[in-house]
PDB file of N, CA and C in Angstrom:
ATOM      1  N   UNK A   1       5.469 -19.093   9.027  1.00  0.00           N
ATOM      2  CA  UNK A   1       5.573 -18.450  10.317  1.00  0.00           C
ATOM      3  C   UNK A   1       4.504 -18.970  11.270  1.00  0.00           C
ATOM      4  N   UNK A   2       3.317 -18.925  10.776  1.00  0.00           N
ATOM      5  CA  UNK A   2       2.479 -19.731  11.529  1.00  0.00           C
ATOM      6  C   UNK A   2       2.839 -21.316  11.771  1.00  0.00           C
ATOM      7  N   UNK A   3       2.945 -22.240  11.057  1.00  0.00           N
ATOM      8  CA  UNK A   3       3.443 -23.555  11.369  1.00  0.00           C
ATOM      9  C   UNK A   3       3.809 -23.451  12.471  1.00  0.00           C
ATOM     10  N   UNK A   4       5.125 -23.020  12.358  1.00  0.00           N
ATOM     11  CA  UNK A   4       6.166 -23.076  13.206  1.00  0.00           C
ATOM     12  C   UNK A   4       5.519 -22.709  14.744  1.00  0.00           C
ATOM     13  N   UNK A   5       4.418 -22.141  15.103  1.00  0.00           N
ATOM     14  CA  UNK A   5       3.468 -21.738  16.473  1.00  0.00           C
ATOM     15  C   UNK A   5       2.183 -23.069  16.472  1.00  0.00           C
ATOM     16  N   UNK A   6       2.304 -23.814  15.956  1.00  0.00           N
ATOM     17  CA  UNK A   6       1.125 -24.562  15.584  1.00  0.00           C
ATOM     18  C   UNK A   6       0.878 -25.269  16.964  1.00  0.00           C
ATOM     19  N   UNK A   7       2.176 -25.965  17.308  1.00  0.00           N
ATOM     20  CA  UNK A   7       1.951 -26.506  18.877  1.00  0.00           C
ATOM     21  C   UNK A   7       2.035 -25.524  19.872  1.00  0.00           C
ATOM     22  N   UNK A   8       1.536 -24.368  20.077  1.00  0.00           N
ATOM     23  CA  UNK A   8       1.229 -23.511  21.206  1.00  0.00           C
ATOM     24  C   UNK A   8      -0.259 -23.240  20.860  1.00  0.00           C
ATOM     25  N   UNK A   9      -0.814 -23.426  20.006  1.00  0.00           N
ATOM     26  CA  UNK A   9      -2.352 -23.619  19.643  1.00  0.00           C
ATOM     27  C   UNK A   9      -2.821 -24.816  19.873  1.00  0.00           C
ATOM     28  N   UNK A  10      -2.340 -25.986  20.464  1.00  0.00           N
ATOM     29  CA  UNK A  10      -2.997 -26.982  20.840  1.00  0.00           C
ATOM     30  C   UNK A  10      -2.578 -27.216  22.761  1.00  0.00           C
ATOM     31  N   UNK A  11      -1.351 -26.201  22.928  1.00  0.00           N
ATOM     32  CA  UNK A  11      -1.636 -26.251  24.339  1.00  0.00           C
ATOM     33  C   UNK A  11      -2.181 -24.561  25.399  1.00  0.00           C
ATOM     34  N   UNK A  12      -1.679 -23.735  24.061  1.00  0.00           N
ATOM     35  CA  UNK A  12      -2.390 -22.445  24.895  1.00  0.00           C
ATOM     36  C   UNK A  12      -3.331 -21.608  23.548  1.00  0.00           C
ATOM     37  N   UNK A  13      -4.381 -22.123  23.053  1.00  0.00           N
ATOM     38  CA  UNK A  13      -4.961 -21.348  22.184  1.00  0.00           C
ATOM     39  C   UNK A  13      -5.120 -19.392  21.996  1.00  0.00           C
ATOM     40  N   UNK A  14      -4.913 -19.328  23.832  1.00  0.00           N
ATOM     41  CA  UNK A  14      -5.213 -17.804  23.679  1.00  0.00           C
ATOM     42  C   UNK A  14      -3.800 -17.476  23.675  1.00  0.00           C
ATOM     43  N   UNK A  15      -2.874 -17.826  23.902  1.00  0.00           N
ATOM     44  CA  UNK A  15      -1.786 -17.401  23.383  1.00  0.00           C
ATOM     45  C   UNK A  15      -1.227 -17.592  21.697  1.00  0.00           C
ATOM     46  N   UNK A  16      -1.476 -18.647  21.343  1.00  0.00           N
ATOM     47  CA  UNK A  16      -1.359 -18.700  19.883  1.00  0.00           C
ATOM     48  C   UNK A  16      -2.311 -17.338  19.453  1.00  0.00           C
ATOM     49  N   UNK A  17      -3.637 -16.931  19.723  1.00  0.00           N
ATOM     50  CA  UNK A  17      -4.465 -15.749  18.859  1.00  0.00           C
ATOM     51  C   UNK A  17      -3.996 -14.562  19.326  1.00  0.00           C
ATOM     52  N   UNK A  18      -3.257 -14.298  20.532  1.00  0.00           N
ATOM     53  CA  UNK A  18      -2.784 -12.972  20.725  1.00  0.00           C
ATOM     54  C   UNK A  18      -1.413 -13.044  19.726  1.00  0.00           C
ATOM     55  N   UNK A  19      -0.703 -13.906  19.808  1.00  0.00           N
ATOM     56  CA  UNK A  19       0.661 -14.091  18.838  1.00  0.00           C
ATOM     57  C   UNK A  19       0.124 -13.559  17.624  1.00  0.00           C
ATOM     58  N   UNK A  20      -1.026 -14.215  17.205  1.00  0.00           N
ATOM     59  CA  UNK A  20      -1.190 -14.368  15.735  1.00  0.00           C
ATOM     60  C   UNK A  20      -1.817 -12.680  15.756  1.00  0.00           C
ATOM     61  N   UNK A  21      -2.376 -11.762  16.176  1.00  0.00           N
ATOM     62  CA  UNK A  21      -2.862 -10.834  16.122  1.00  0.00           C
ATOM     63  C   UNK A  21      -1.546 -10.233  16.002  1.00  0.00           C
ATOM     64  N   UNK A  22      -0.879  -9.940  17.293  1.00  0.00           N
ATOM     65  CA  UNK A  22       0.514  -9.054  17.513  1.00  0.00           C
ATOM     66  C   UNK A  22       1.249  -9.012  15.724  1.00  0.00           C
ATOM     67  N   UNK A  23       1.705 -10.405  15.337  1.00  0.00           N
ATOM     68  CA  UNK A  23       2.040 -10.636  14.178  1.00  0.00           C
ATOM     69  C   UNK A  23       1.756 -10.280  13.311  1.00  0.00           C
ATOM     70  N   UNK A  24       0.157 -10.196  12.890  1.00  0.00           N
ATOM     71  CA  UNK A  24      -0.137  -9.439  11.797  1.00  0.00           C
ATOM     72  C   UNK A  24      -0.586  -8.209  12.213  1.00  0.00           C
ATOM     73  N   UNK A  25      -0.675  -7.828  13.376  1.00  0.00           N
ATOM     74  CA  UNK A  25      -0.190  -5.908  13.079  1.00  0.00           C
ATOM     75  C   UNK A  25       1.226  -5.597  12.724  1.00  0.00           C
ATOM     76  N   UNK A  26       2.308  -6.493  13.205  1.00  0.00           N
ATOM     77  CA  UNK A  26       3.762  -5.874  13.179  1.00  0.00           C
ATOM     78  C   UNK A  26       3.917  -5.850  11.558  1.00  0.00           C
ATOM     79  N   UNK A  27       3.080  -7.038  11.086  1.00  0.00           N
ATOM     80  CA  UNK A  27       3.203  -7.132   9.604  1.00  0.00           C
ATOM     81  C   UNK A  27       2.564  -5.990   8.229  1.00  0.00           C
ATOM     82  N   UNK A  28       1.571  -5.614   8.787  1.00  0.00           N
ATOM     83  CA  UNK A  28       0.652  -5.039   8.157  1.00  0.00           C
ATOM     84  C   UNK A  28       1.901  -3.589   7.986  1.00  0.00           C
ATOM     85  N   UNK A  29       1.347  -3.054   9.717  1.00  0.00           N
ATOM     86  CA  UNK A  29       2.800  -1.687   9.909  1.00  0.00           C
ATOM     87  C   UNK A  29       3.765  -1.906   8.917  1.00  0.00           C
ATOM     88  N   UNK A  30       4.892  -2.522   9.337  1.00  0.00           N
ATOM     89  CA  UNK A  30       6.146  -2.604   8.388  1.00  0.00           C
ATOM     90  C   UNK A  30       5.932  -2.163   7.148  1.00  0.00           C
ATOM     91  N   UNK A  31       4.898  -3.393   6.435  1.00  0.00           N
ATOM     92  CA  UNK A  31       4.718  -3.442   5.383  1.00  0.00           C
ATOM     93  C   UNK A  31       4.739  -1.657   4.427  1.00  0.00           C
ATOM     94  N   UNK A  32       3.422  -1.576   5.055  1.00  0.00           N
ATOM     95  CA  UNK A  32       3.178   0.004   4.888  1.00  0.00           C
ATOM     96  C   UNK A  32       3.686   0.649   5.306  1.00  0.00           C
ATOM     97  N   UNK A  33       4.688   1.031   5.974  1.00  0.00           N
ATOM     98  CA  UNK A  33       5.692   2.206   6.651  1.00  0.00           C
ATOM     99  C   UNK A  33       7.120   1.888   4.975  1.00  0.00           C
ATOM    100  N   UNK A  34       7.469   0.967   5.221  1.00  0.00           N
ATOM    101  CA  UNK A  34       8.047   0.327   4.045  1.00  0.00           C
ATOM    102  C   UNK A  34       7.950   0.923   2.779  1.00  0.00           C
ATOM    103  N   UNK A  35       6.743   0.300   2.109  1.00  0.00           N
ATOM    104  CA  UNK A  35       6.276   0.508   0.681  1.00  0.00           C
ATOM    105  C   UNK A  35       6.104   2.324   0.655  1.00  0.00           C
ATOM    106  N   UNK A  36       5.183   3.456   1.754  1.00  0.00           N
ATOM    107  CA  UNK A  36       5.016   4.468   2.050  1.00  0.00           C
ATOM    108  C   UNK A  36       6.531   4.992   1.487  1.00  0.00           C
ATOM    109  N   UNK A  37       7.532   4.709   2.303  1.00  0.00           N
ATOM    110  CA  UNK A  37       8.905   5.607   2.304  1.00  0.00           C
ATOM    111  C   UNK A  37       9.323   5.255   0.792  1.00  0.00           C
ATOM    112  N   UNK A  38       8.942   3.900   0.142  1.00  0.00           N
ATOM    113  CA  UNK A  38       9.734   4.253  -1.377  1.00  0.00           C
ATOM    114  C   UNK A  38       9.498   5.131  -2.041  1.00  0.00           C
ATOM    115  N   UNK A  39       7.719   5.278  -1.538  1.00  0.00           N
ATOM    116  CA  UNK A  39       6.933   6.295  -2.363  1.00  0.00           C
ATOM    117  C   UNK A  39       7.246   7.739  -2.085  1.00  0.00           C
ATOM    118  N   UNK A  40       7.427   7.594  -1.001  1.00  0.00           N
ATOM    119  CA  UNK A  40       7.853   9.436  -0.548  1.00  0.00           C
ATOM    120  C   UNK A  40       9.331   9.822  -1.077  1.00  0.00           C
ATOM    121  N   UNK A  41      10.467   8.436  -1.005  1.00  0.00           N
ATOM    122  CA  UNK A  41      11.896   8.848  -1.411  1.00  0.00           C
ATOM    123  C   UNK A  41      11.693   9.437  -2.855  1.00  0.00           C
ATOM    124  N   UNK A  42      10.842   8.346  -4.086  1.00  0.00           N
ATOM    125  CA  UNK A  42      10.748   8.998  -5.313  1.00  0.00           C
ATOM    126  C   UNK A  42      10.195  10.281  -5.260  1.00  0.00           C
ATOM    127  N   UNK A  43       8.878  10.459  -4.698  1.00  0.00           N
ATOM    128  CA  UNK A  43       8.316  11.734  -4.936  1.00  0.00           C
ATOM    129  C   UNK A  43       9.747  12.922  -4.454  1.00  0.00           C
ATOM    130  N   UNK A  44      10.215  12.633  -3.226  1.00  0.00           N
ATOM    131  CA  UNK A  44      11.242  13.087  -3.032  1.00  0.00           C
ATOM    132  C   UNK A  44      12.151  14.145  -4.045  1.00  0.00           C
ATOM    133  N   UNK A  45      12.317  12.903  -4.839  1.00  0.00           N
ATOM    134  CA  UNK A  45      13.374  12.937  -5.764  1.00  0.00           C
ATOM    135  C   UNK A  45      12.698  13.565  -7.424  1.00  0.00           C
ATOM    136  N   UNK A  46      11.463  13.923  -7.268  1.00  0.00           N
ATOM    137  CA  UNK A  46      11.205  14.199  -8.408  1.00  0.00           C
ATOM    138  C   UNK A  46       9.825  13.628  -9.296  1.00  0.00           C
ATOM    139  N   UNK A  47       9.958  12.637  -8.678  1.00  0.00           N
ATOM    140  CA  UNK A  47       9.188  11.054  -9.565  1.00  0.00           C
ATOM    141  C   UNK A  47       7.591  11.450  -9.202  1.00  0.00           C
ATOM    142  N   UNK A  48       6.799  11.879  -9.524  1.00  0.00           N
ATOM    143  CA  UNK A  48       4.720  12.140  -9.195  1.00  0.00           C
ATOM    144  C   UNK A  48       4.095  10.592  -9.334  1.00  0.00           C
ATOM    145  N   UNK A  49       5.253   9.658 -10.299  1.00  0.00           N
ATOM    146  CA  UNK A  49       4.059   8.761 -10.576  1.00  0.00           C
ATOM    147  C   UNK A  49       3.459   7.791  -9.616  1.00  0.00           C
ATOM    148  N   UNK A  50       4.013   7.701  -7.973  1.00  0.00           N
ATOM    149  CA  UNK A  50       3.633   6.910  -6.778  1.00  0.00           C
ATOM    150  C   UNK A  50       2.237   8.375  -6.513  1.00  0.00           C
ATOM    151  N   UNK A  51       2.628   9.341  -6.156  1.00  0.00           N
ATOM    152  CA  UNK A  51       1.449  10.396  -5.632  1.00  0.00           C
ATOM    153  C   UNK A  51       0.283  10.617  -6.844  1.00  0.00           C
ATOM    154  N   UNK A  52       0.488  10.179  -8.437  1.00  0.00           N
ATOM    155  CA  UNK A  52      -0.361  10.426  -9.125  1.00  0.00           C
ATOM    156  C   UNK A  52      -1.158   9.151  -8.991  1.00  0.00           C
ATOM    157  N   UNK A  53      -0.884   7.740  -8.756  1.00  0.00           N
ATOM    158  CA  UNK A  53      -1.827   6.774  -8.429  1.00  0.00           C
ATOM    159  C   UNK A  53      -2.128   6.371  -7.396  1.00  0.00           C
ATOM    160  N   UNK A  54      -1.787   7.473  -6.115  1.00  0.00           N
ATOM    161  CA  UNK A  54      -2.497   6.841  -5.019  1.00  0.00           C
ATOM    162  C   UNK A  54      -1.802   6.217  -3.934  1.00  0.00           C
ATOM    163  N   UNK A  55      -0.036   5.656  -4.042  1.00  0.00           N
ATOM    164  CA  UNK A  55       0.631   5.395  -3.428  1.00  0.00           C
ATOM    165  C   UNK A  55       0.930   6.047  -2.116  1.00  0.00           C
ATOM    166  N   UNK A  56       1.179   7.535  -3.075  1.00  0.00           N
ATOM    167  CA  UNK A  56       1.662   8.055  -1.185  1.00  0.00           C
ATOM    168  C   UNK A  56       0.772   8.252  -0.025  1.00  0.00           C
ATOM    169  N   UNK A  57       0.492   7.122   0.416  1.00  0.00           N
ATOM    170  CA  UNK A  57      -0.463   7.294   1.412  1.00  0.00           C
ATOM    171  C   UNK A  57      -0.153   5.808   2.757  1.00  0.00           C
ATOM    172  N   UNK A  58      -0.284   6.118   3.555  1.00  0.00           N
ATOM    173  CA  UNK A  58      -0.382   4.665   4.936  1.00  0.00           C
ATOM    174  C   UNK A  58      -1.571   3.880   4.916  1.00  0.00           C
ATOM    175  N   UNK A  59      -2.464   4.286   3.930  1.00  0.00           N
ATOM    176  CA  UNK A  59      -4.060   3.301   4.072  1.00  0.00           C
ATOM    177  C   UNK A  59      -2.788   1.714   3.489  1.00  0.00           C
ATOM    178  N   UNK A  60      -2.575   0.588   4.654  1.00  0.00           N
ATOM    179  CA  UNK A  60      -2.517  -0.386   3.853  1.00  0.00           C
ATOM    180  C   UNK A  60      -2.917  -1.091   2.960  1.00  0.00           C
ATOM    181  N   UNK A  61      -4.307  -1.010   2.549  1.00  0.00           N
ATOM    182  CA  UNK A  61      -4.605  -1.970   1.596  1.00  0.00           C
ATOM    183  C   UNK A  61      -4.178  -1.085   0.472  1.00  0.00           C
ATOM    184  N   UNK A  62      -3.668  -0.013   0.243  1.00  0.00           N
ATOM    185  CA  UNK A  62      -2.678   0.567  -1.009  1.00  0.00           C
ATOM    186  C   UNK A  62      -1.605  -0.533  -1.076  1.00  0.00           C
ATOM    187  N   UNK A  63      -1.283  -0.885  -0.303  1.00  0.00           N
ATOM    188  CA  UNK A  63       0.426  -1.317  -0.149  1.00  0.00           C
ATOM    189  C   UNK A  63       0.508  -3.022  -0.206  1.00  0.00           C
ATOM    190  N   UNK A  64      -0.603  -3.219   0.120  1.00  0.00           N
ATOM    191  CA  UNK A  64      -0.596  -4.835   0.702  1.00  0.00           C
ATOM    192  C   UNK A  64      -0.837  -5.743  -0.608  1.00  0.00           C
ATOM    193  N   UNK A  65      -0.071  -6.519  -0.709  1.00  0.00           N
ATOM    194  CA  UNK A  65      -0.427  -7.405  -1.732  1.00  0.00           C
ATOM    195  C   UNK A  65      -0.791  -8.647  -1.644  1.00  0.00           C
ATOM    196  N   UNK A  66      -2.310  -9.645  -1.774  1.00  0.00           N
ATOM    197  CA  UNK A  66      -2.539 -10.429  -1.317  1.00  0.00           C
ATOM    198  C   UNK A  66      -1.613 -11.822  -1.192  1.00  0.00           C
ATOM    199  N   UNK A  67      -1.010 -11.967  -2.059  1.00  0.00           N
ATOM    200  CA  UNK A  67      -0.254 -13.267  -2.460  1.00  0.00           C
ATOM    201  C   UNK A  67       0.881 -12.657  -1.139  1.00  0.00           C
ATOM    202  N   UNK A  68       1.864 -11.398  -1.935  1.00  0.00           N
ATOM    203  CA  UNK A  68       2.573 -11.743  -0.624  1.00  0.00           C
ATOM    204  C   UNK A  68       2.651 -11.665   0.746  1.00  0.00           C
ATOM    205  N   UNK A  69       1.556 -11.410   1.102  1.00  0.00           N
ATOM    206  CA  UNK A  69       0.682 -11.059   2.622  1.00  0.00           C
ATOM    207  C   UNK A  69       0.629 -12.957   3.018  1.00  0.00           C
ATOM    208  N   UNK A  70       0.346 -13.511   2.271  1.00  0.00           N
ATOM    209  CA  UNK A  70      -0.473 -15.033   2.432  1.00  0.00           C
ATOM    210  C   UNK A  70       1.338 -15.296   2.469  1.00  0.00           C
ATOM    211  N   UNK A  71       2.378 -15.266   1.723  1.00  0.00           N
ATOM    212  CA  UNK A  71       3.173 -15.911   1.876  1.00  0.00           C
ATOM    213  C   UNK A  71       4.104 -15.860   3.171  1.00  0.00           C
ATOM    214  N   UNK A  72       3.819 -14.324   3.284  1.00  0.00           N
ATOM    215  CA  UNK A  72       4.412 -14.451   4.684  1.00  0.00           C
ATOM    216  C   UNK A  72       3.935 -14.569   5.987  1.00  0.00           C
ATOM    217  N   UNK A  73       2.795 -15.222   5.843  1.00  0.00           N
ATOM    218  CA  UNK A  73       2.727 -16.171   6.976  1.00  0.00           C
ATOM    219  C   UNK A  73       2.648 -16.996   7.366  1.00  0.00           C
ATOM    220  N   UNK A  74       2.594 -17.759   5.499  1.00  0.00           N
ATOM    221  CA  UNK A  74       2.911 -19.305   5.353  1.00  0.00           C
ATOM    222  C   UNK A  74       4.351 -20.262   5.323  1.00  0.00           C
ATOM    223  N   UNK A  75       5.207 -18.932   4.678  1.00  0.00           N
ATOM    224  CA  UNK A  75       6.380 -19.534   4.389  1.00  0.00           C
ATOM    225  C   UNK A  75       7.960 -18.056   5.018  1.00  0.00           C
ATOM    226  N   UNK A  76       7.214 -17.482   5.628  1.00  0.00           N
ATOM    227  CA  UNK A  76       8.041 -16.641   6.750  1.00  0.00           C
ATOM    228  C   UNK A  76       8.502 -15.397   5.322  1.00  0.00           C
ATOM    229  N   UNK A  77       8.393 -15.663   4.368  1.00  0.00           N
ATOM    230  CA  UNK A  77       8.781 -14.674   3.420  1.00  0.00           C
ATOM    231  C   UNK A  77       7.709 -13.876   2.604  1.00  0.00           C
ATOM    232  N   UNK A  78       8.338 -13.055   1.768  1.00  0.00           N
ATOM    233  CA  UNK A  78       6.891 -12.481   0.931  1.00  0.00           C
ATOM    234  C   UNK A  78       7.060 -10.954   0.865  1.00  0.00           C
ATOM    235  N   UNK A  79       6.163 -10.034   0.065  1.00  0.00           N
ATOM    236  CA  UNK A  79       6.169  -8.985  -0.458  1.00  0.00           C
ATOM    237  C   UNK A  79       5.133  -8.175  -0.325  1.00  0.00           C
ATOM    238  N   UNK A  80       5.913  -6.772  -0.452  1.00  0.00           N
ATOM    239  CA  UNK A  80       4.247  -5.897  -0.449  1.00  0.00           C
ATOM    240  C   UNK A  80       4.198  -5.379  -1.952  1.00  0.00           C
ATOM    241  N   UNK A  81       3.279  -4.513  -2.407  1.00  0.00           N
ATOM    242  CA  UNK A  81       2.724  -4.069  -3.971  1.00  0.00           C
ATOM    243  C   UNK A  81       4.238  -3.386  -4.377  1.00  0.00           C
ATOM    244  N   UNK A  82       4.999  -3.480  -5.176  1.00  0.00           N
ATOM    245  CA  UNK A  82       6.095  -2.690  -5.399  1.00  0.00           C
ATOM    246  C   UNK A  82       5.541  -1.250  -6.060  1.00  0.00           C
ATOM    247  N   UNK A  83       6.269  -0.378  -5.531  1.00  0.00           N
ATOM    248  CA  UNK A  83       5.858   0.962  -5.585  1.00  0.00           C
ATOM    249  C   UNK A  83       6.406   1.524  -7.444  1.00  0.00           C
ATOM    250  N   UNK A  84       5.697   1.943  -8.223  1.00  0.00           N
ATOM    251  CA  UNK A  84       5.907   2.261  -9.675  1.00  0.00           C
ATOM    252  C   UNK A  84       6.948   3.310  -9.591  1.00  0.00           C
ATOM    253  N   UNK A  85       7.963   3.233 -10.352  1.00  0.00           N
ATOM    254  CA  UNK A  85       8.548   4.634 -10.647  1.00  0.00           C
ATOM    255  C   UNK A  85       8.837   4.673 -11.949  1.00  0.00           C
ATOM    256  N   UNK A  86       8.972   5.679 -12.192  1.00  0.00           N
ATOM    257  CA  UNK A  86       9.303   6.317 -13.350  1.00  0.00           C
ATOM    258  C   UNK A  86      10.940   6.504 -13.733  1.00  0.00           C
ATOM    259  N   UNK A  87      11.562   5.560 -14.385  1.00  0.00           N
ATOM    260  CA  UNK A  87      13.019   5.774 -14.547  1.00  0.00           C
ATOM    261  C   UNK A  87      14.089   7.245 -14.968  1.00  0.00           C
ATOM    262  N   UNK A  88      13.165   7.894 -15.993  1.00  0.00           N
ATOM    263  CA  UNK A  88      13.637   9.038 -16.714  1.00  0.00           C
ATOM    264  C   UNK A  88      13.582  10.191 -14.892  1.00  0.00           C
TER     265      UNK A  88
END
């Protein structure tokens, strides 16, 4: 995702760092609004084991997972921490 902006950083730098900021808030948000609601649908439904480790919560760095944080902004794809449930 970044690449792909690489030549607007060699003709408008302050536009490439506001992009790149905007981007990783929209990213961060999602992410955690995202991963948050799996955790609340299980608890929802029954399931403690997202609220017994800490999941149900919006602090992103619960949610964020480094690798797929790095991938999606290297390769436009990528993941956040998958939320644990309990099958039974």
């Amino acid at each position: 995702m970044i690449f792909r902006n690489l030549d607007v950083l060699s003709q408008d730098p302050g536009a490439f760092l506001l992009f790149t900021v905007f981007l990783l808030t929209a990213l961060v948000a999602s992410l955690t609004v995202h991963e948050f609601s799996h955790a609340l649908v299980a608890t929802s439904l029954g399931d403690d084991t997202a609220k017994r480790l800490g999941r149900l919560s919006l602090d992103p760095r619960v949610h964020l997972d480094p690798t797929g944080s790095l991938m999606i902004l290297l390769a436009g794809f990528g993941w956040g921490k998958p939320v644990p449930v309990n099958p039974r």
